[in-house]
N, C-alpha and C. Protein backbone atom coordinates (compact mmCIF):
# COMPACT_ATOMS: atom_id res chain seq x y z
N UNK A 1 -12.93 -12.52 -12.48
CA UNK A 1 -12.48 -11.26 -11.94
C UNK A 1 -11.21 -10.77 -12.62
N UNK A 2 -10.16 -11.68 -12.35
CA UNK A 2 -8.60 -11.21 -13.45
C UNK A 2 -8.89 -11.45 -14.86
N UNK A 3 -8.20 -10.66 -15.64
CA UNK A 3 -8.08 -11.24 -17.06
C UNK A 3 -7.21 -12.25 -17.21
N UNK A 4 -7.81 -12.77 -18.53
CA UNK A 4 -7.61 -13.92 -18.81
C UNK A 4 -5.95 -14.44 -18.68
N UNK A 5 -5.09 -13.18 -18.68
CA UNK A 5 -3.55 -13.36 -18.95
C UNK A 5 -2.98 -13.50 -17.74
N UNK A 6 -3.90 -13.24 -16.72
CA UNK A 6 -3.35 -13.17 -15.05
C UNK A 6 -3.09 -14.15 -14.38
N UNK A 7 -2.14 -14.48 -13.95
CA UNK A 7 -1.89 -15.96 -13.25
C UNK A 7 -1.21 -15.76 -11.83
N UNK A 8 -1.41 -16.69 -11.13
CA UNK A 8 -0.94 -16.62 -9.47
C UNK A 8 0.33 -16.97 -9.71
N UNK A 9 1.10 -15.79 -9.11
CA UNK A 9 2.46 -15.64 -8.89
C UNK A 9 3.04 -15.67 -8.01
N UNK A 10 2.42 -15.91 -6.51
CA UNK A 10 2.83 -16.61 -5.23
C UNK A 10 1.62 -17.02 -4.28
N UNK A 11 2.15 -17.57 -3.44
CA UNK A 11 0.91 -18.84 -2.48
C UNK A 11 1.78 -17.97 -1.14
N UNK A 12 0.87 -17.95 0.11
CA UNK A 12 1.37 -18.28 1.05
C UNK A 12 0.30 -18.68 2.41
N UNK A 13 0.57 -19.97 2.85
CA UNK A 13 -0.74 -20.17 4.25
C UNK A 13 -0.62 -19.41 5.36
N UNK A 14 -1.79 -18.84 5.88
CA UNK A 14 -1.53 -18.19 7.24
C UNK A 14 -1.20 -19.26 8.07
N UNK A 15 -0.25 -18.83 8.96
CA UNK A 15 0.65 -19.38 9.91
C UNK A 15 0.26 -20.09 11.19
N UNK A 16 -1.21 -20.10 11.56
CA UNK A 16 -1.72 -20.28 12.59
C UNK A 16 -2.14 -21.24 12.47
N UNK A 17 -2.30 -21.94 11.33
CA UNK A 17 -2.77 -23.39 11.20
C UNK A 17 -4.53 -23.44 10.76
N UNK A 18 -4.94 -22.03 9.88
CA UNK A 18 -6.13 -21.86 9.70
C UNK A 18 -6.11 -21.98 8.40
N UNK A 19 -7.06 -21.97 7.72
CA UNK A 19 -7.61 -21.97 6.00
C UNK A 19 -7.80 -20.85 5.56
N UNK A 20 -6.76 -20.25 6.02
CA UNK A 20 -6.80 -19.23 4.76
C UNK A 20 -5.65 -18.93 4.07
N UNK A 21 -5.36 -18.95 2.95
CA UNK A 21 -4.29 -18.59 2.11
C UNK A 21 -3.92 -17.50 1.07
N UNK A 22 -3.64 -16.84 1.07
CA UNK A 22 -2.55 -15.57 0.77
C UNK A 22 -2.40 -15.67 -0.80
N UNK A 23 -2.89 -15.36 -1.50
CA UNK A 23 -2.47 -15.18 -3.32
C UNK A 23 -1.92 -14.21 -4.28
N UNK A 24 -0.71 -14.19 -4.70
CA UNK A 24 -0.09 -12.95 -5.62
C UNK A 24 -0.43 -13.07 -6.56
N UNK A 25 -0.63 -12.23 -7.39
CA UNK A 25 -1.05 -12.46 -9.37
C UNK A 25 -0.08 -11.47 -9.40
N UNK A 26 -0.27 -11.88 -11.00
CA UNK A 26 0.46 -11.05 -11.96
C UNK A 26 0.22 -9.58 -12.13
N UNK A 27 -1.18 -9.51 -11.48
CA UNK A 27 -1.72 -7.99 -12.20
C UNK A 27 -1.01 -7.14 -10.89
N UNK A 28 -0.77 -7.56 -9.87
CA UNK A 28 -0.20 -6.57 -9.11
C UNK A 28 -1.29 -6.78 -7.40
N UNK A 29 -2.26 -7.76 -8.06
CA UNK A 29 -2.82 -7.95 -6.71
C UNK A 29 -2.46 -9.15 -5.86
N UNK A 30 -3.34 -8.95 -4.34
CA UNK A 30 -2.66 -10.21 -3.70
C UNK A 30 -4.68 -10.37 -2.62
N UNK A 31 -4.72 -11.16 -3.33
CA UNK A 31 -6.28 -12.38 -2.37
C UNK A 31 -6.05 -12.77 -1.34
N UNK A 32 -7.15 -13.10 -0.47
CA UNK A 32 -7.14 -13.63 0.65
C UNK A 32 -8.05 -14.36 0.60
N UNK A 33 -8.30 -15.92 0.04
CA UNK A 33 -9.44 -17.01 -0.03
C UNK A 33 -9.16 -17.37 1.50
N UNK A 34 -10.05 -18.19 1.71
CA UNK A 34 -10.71 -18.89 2.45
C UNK A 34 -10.81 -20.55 1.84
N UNK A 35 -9.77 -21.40 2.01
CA UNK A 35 -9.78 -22.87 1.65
C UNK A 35 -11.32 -23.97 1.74
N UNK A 36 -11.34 -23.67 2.95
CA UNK A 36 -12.60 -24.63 3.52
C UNK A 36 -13.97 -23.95 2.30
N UNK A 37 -14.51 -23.03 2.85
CA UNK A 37 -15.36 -22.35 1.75
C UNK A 37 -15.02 -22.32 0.49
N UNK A 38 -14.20 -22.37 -0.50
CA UNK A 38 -14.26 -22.09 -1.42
C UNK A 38 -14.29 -20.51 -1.87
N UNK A 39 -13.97 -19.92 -1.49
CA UNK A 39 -14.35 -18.21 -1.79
C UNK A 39 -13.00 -17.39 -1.08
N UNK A 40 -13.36 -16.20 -1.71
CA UNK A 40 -11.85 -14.96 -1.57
C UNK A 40 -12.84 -14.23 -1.00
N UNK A 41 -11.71 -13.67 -0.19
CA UNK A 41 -12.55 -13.09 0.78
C UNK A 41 -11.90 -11.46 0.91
N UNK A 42 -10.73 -11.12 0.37
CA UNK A 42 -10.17 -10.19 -0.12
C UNK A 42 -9.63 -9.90 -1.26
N UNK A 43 -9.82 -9.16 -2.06
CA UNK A 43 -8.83 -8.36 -2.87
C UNK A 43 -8.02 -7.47 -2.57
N UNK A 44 -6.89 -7.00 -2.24
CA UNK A 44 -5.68 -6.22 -2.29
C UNK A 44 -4.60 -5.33 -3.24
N UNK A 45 -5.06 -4.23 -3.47
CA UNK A 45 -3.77 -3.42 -4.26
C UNK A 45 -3.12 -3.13 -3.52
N UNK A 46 -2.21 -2.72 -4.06
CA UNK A 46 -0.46 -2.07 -3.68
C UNK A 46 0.26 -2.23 -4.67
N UNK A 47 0.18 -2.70 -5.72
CA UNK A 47 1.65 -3.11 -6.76
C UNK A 47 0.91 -2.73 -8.14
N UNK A 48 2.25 -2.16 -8.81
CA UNK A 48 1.73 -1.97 -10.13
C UNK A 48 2.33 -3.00 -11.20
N UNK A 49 3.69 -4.34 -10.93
CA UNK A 49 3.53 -4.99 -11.29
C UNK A 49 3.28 -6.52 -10.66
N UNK A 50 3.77 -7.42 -11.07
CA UNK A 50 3.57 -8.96 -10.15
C UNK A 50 3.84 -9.20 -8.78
N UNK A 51 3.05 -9.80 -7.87
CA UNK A 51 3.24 -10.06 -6.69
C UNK A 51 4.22 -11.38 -6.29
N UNK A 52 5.23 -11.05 -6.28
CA UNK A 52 6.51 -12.29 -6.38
C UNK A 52 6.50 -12.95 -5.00
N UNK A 53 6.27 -12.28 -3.80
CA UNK A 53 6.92 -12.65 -2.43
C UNK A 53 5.38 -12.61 -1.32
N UNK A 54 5.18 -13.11 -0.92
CA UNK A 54 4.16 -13.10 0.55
C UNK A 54 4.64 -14.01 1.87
N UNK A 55 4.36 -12.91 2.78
CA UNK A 55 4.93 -13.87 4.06
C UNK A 55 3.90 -13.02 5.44
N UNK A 56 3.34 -13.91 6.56
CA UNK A 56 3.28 -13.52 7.51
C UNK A 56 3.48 -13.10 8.27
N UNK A 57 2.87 -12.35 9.58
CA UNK A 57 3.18 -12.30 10.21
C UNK A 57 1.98 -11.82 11.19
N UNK A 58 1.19 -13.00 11.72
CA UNK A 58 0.51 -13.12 13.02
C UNK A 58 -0.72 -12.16 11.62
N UNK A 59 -1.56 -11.31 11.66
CA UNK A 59 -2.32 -10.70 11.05
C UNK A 59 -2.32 -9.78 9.77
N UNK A 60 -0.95 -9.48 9.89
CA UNK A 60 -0.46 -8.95 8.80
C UNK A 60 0.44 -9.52 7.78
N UNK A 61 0.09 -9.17 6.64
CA UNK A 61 0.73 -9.90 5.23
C UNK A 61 1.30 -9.26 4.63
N UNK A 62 2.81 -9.53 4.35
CA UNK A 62 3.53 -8.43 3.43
C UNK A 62 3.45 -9.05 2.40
N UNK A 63 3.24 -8.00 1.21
CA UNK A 63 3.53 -8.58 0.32
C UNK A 63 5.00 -7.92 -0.97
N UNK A 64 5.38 -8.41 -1.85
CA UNK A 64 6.54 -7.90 -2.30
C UNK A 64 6.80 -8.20 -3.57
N UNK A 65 6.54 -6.79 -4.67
CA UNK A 65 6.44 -6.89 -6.03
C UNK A 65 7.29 -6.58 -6.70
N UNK A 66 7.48 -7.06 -8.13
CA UNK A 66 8.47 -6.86 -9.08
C UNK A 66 8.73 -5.31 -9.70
N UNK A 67 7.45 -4.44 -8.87
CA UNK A 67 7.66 -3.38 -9.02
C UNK A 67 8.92 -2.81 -7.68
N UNK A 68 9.34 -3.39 -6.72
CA UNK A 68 10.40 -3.13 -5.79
C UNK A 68 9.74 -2.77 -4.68
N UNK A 69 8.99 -2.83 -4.53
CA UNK A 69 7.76 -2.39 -3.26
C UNK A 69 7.36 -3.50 -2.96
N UNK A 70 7.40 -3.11 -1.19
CA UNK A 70 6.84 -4.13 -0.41
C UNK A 70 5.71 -3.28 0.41
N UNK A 71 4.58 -4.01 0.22
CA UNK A 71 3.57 -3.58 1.18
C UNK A 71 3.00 -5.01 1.95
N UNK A 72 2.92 -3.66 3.67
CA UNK A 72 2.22 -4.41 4.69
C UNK A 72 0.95 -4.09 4.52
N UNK A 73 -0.09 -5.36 4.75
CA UNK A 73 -1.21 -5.29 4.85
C UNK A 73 -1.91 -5.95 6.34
N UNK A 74 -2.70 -5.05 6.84
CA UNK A 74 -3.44 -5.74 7.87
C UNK A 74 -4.61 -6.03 7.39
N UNK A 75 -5.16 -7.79 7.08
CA UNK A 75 -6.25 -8.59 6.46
C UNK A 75 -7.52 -8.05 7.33
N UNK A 76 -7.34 -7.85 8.91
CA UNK A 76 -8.35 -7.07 9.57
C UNK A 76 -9.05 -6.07 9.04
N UNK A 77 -8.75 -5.46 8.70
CA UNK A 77 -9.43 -4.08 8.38
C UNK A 77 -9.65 -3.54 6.69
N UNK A 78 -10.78 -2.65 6.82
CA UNK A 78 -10.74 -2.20 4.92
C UNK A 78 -9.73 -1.07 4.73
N UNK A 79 -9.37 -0.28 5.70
CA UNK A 79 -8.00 -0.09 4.86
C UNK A 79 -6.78 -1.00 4.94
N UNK A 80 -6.73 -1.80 4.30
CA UNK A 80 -5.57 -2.79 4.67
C UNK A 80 -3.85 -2.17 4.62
N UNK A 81 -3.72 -1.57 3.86
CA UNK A 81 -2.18 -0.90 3.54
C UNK A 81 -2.02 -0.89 4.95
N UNK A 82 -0.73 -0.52 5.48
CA UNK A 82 -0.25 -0.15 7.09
C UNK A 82 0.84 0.84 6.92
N UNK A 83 1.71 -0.11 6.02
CA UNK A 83 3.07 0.73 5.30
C UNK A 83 3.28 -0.03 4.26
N UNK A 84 4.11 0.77 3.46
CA UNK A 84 4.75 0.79 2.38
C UNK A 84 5.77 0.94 2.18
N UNK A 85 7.08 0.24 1.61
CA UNK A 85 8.32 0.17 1.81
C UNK A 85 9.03 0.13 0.29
């Protein structure tokens, strides 16, 4: 799916003690795999460069790029954005 130059640029586990974990790349996106399965279960834009920062909170995931923007995402839903900061 990423090119070849794209590499994960932050980790973060959801907080509830479930399998799923939170992924920043370089290209500006941020994943939502699923541990146990093996599989992503989201893709996420918001950033036009690297995803440096991810943190929880109960359903929603901020995330926070080297472009100076932080976006909230709610993993619930297909529009995920909420705000943008």
């Amino acid at each position: 799916d990423s090119g070849s130059d794209t590499y994960v640029s932050s980790v973060s586990w959801v907080q509830e003690g479930g399998a799923h974990l939170a992924v920043g790349t370089s290209d500006g996106n941020t994943q939502l795999w699923d541990v146990q399965a093996c599989k992503r279960l989201r893709l996420m834009d918001g950033h036009s460069d690297r995803v440096g920062s991810l943190s929880w909170n109960r359903h929603i995931l901020s995330s926070g790029g080297r472009d100076s923007i932080i976006v909230n995402h709610d993993v619930r839903v297909a529009r995920h954005k909420v705000a943008t900061l």
